[in-house]
Protein backbone atom coordinates (compact mmCIF):
# COMPACT_ATOMS: atom_id res chain seq x y z
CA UNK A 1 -36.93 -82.98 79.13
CA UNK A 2 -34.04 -82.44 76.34
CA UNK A 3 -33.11 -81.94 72.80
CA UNK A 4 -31.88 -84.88 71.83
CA UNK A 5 -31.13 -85.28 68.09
CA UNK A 6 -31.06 -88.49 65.94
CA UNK A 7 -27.44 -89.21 67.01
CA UNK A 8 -28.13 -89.41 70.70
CA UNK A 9 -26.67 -86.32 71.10
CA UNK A 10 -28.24 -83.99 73.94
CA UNK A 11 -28.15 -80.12 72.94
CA UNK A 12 -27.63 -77.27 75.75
CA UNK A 13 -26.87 -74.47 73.33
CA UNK A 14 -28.84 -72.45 71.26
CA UNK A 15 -28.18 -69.51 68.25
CA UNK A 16 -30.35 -67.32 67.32
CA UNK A 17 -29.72 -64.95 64.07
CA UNK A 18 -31.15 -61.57 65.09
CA UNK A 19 -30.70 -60.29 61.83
CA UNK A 20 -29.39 -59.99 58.92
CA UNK A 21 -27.84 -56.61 58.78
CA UNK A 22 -24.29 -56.31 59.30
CA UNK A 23 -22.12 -52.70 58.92
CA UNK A 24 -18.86 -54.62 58.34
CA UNK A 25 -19.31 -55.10 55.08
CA UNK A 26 -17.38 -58.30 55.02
CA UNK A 27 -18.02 -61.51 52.26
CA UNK A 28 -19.83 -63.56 54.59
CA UNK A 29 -22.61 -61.09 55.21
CA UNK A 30 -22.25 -58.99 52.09
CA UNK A 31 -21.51 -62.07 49.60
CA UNK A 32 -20.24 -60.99 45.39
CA UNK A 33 -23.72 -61.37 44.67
CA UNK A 34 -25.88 -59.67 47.65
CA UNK A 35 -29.04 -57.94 46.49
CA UNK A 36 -30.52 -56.84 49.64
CA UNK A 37 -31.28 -57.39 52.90
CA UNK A 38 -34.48 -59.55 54.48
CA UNK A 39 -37.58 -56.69 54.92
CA UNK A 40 -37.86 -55.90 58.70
CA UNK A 41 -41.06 -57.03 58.78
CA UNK A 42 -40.11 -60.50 58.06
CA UNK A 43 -38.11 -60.61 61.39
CA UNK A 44 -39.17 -61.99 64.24
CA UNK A 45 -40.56 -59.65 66.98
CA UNK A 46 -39.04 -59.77 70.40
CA UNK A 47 -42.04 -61.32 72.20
CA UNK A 48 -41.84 -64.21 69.23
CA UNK A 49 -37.63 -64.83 69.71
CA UNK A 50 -38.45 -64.66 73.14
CA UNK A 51 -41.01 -67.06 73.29
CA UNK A 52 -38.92 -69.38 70.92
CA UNK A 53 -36.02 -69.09 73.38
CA UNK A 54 -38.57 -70.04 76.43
CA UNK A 55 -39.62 -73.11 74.71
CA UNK A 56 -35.88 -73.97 73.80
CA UNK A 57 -34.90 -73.10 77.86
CA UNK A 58 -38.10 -75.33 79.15
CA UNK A 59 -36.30 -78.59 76.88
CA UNK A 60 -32.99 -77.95 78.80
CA UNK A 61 -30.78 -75.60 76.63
CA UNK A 62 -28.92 -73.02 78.61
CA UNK A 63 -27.02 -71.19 76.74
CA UNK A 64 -27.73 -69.20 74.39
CA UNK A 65 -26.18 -67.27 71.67
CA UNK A 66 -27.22 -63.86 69.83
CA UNK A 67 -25.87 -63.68 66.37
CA UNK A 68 -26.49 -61.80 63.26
CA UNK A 69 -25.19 -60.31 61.07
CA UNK A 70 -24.89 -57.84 63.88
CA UNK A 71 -27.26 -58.40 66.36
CA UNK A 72 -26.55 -54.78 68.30
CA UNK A 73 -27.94 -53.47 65.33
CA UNK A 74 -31.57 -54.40 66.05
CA UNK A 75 -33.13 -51.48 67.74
CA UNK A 76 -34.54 -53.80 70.42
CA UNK A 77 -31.99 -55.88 71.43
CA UNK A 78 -31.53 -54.37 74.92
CA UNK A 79 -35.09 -55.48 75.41
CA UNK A 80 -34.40 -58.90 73.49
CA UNK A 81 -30.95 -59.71 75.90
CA UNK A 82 -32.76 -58.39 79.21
CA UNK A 83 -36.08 -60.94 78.71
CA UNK A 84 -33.79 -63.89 77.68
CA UNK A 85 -31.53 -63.13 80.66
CA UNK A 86 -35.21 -63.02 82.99
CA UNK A 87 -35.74 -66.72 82.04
């Protein structure tokens, strides 16, 4: 089975925001107006990016991409990038 989206078009890639938290400081994750970042707790855990990725991987995407802000700064992300790569 695939993604397929309304224009026929069959989608093999996949991006996943990690987080939020960036230490560059630049405007696109620090905009004029940024109040704070997202509460950790409203992240999702490993096991549910995971099993979002697995569901993504089982409809034919194979690639996918780990983005952020800065997605080495989750604490888990050796575990999150070894578990994708197991799929």
């Amino acid at each position: 089975m695939s993604l397929i989206d309304t224009y026929g078009r069959v989608h093999r890639d996949l991006r996943v925001s990690l987080t939020d938290r960036c230490s560059l400081r630049c405007t696109y994750c620090m905009p004029f107006n940024f109040d704070k970042w997202l509460p950790s707790e409203t992240l999702l855990t490993a096991t549910e990016l995971v099993k979002v990725i697995e569901i993504a991987v089982s409809q034919g995407v194979t690639e996918v991409r780990l983005t952020g802000g800065e997605p080495l700064l989750r604490p888990d992300i050796v575990e999150i990038v070894s578990r994708i790569n197991a799929l």
